[in-house]
Protein backbone atom coordinates (compact mmCIF):
# COMPACT_ATOMS: atom_id res chain seq x y z
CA UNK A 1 -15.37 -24.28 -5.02
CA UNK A 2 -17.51 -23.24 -7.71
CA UNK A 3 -18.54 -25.70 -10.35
CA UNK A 4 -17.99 -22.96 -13.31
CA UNK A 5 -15.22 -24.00 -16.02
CA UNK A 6 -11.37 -22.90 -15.29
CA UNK A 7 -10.16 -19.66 -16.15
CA UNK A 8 -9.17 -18.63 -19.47
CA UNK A 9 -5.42 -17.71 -19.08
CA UNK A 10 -4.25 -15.26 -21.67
CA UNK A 11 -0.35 -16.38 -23.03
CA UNK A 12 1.55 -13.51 -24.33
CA UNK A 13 4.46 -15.33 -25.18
CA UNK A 14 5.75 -18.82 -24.38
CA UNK A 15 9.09 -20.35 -25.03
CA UNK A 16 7.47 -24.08 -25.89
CA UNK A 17 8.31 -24.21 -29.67
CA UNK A 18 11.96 -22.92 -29.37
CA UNK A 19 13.65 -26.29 -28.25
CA UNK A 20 14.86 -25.15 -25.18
CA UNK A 21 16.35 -27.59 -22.79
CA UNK A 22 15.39 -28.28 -19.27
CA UNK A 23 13.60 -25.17 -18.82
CA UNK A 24 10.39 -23.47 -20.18
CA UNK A 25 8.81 -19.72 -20.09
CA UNK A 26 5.15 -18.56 -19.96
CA UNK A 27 4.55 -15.04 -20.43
CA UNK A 28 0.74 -14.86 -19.16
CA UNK A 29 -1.97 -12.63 -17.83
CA UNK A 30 -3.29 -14.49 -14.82
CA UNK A 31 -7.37 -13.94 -14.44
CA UNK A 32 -9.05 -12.79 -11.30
CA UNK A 33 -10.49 -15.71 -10.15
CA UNK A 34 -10.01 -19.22 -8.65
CA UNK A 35 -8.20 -22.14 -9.96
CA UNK A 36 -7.82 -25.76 -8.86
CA UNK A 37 -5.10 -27.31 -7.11
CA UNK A 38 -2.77 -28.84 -9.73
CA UNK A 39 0.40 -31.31 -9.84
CA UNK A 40 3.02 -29.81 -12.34
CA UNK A 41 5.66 -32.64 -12.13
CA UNK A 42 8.24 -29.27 -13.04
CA UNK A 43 9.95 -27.35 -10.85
CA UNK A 44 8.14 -24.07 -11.01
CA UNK A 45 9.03 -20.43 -10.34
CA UNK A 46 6.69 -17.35 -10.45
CA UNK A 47 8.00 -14.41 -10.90
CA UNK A 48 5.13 -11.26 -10.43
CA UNK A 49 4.94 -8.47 -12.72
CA UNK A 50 2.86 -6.09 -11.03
CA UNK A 51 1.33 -5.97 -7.59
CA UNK A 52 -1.09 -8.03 -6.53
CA UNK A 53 -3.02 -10.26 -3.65
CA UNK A 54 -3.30 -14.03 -3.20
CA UNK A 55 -5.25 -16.49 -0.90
CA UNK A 56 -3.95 -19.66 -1.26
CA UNK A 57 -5.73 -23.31 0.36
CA UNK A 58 -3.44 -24.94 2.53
CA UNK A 59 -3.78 -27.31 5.22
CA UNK A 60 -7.63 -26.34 5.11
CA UNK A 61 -7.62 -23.36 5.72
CA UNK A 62 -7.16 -19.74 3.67
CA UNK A 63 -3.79 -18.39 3.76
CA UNK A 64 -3.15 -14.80 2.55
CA UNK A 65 -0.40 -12.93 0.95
CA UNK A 66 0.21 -9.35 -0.59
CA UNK A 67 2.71 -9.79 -3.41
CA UNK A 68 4.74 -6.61 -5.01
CA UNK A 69 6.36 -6.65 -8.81
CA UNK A 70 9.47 -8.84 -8.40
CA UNK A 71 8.27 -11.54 -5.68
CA UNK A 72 8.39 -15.01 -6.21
CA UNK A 73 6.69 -18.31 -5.75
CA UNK A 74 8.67 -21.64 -5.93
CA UNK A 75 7.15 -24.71 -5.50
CA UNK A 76 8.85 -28.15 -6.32
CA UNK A 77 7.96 -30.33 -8.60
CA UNK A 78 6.85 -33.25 -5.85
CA UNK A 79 4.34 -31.12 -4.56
CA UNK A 80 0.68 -29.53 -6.27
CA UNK A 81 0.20 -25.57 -6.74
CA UNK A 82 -2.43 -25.56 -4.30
CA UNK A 83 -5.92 -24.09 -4.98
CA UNK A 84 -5.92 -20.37 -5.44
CA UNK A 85 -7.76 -16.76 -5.93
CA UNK A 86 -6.17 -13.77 -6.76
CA UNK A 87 -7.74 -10.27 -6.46
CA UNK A 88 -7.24 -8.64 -9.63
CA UNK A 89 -6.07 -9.93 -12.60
CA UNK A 90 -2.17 -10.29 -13.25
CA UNK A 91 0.71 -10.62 -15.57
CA UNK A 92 3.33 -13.25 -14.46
CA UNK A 93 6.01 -14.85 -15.34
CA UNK A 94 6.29 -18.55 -15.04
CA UNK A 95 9.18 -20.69 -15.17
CA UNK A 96 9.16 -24.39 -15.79
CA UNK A 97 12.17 -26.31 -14.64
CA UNK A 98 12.84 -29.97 -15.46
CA UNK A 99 13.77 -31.53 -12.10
CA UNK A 100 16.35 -33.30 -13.87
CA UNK A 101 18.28 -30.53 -14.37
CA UNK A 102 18.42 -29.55 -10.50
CA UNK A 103 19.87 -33.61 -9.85
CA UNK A 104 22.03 -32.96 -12.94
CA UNK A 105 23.81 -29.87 -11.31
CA UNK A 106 23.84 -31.17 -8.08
CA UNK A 107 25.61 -34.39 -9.02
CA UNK A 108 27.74 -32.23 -10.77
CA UNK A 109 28.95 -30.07 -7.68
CA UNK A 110 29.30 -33.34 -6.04
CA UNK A 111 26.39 -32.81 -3.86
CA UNK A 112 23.81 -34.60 -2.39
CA UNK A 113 22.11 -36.40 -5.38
CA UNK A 114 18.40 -36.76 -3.40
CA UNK A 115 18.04 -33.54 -3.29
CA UNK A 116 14.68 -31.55 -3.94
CA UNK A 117 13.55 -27.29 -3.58
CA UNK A 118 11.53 -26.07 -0.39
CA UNK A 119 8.43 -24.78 -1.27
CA UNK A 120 8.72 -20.73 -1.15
CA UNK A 121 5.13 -18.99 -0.90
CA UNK A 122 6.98 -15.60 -1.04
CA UNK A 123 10.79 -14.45 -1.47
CA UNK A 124 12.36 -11.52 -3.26
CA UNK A 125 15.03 -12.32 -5.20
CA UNK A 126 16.48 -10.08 -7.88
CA UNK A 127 18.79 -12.52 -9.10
CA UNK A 128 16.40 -14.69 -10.40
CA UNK A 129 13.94 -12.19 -11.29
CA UNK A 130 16.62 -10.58 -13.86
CA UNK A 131 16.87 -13.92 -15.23
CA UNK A 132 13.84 -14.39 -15.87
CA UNK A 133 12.78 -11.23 -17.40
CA UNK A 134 16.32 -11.77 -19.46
CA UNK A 135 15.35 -15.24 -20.30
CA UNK A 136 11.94 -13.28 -21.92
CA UNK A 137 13.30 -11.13 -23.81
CA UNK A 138 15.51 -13.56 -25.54
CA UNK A 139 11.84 -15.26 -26.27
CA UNK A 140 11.04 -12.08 -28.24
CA UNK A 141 14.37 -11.24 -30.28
CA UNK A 142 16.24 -14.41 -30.37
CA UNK A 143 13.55 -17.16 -30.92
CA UNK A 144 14.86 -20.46 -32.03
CA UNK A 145 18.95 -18.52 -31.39
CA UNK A 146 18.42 -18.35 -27.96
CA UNK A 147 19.14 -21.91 -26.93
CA UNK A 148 23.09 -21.59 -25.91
CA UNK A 149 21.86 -18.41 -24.12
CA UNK A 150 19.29 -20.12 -22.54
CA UNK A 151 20.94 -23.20 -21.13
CA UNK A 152 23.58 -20.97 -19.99
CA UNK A 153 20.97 -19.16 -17.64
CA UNK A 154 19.61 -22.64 -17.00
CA UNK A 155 23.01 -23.84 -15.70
CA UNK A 156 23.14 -20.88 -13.67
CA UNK A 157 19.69 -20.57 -12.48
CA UNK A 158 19.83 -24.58 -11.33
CA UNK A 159 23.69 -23.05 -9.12
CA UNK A 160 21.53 -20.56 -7.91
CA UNK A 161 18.57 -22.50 -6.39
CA UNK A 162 20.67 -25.61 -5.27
CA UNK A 163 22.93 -22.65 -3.11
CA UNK A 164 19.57 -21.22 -1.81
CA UNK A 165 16.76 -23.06 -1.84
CA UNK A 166 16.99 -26.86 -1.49
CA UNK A 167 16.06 -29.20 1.26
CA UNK A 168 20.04 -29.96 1.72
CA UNK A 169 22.30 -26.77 1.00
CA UNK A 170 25.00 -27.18 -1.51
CA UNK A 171 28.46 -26.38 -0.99
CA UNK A 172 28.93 -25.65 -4.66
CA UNK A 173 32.88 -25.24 -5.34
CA UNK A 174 34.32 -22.23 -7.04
CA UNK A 175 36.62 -23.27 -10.02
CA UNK A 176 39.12 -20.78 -10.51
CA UNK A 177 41.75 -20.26 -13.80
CA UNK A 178 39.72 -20.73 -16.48
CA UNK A 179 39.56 -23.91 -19.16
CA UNK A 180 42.59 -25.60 -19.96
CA UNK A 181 44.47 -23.47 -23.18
CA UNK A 182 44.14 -26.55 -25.04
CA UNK A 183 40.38 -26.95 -24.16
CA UNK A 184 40.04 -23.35 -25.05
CA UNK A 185 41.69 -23.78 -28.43
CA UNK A 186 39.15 -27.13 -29.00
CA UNK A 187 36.22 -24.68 -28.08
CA UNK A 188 36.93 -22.36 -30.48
CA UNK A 189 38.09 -24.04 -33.29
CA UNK A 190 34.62 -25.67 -32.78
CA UNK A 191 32.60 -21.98 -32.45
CA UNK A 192 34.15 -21.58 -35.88
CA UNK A 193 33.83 -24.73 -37.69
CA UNK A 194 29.46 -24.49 -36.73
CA UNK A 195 28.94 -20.75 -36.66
CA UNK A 196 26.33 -21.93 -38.85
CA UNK A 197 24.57 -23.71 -36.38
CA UNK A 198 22.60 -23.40 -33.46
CA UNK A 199 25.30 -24.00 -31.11
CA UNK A 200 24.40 -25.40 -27.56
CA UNK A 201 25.99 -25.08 -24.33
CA UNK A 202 26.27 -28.83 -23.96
CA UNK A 203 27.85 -29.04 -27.47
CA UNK A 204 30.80 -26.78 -26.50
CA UNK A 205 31.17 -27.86 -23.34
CA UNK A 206 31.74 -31.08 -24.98
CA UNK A 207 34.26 -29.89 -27.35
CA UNK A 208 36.40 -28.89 -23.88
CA UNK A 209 35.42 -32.73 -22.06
CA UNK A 210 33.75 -30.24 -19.57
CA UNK A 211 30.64 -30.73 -17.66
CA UNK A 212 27.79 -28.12 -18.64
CA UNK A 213 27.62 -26.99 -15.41
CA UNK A 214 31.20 -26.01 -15.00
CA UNK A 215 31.58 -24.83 -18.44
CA UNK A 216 30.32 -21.37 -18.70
CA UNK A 217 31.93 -20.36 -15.73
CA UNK A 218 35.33 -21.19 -17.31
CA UNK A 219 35.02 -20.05 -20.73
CA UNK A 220 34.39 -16.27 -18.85
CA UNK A 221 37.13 -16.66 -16.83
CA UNK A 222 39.57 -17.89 -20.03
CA UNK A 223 38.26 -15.15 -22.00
CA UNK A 224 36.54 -12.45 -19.97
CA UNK A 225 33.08 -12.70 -21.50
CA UNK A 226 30.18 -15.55 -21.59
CA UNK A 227 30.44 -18.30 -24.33
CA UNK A 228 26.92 -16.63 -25.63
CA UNK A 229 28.52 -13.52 -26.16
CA UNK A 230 31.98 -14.81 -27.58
CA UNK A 231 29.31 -16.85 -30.21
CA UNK A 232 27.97 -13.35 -30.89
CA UNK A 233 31.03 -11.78 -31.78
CA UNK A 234 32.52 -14.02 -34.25
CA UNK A 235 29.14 -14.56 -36.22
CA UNK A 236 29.22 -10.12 -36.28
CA UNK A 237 33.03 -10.58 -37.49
CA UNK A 238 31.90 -13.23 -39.99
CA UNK A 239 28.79 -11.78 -41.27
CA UNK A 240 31.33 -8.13 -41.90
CA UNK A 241 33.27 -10.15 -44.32
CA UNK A 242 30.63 -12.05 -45.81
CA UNK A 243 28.56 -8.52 -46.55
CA UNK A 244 31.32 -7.36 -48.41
CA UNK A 245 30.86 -9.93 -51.03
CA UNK A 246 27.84 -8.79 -53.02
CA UNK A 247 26.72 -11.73 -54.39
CA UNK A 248 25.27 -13.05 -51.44
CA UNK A 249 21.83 -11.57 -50.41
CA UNK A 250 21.42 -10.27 -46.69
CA UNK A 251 19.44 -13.62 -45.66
CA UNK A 252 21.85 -15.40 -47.32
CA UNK A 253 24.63 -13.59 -44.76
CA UNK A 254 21.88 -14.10 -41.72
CA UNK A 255 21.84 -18.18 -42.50
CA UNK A 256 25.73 -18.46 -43.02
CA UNK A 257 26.13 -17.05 -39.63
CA UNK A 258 23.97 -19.08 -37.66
CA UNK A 259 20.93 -16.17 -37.05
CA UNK A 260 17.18 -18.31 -37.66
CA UNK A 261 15.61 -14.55 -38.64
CA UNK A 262 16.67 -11.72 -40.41
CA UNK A 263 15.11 -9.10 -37.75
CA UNK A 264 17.51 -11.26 -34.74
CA UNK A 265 20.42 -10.87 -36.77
CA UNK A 266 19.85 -7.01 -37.66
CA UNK A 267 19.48 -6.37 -34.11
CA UNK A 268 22.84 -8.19 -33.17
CA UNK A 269 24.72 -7.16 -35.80
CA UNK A 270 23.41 -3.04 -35.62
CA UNK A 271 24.15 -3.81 -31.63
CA UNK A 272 27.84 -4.43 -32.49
CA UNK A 273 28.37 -1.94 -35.19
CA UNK A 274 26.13 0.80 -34.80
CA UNK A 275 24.93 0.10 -38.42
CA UNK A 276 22.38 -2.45 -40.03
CA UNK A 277 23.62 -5.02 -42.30
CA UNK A 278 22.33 -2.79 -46.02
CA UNK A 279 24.27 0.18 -44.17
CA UNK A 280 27.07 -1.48 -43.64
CA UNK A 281 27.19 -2.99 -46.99
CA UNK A 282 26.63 -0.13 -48.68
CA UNK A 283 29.41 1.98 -47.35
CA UNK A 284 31.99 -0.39 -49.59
């Protein structure tokens, strides 16, 4: 090992100051060069962007792998990222997953409670691949109105890893009917009372007495789309009435309805309507 100072890693985008819970994002250009071993204390998945080669220290001795765009390293958060040199430099993707979480969901599903991931040098997995490039581009548009989107990926990444990757498999049961019609009535009548807010999937799934982890799952069976996108919809359907009055200003309308920028809430609402908020104003 070379006594020279660590590499400089370039972050395009990070999810640290959004208060996301449980999980975190880095967006980063990996250098071409070595870097210590290194104790996380997160679960951690890397997700590759491009193609690229890896030699990674391991029970002393040099262990090589050719990655393609889409593979993915998971490594637990009881174990170190060992010491590393990749050939070229890289852009990855780098997830950052409280272990809590993983006990959390696991409890829930009434599994094994001691349970921990299995390292994973190299696996292809589109599933969580398109969550985590989904889970990026929420960093860029949404920003601080991404966290009910977020833990609702959370929730299902944590599933998705305790099925597939853990040191005891877990036979997660399938709920089936939906939420309760009084439940569902609670959950929206809360939606609606704090469209102003910036709503969380623990906070509805509260409003049902539902766990988190069961929550989201329900809500799309009850009403055939996620609780995100039903959140979505009835800020659109409250922000068209609330244009038509013209004595509020357009980031007036963007604050009532629970967007934390103008630009995120222009996108959503021109998404649902085809028009932007001055457009659709205007043609009253």
């Amino acid at each position: 090992m070379t006594n020279h100072e660590p590499p400089q890693h370039l972050h395009l985008l990070d999810s640290f100051d959004l208060g996301w819970n449980g999980l975190n994002l880095i967006y980063e250009i990996e250098p071409a060069d070595e870097t210590p071993e290194i104790k996380l204390g997160m679960d951690f998945i890397c997700i590759a962007l491009d193609n690229f080669s890896a030699s990674f220290m391991m029970d002393a001795r040099w262990q090589h792998r050719a990655y393609a765009k889409g593979d993915i390293i998971i490594i637990p958060s009881t174990q170190v990222f060992p010491r590393t040199q990749l050939d070229r430099e890289t852009p990855l993707l780098e997830l950052f997953l409280n272990p809590n979480v993983l006990r959390r969901t696991a409890i829930d599903f009434d599994s094994f409670e001691n349970i921990e991931l299995t390292r994973q040098l190299q696996v292809n997995d589109p599933l969580i691949e398109q969550m985590g490039l989904a889970m990026m581009a929420e960093v860029k548009v949404g920003g601080a109105s991404s966290k009910l989107y977020v833990e609702s990926m959370t929730s299902a990444l944590s599933a998705h890893l305790l099925r597939r990757y853990c040191s005891q498999r877990s036979v997660i049961k399938e709920y089936t009917g939906g939420l309760a019609k009084y439940k569902l009535r609670q959950v929206i009548e809360y939606i609606n009372t704090h469209l102003e807010d910036n709503l969380t999937l623990s906070e509805l799934a509260g409003a049902a007495c539902t766990s988190p982890t069961y929550f989201a799952s329900l809500f799309k069976q009850s009403m055939g789309i996620t609780p995100h996108q039903y959140v979505m919809q009835c800020r659109i359907e409250k922000a068209k009435v609330l244009l038509k009055d013209s004595q509020l200003t357009l980031v007036e309308v963007c604050q009532l309805v629970g967007f934390q920028n103008q630009s995120h809430f222009t996108r959503v609402f021109k998404q649902y309507t085809k028009l932007t908020p001055k457009v659709y104003r205007d043609s009253f």
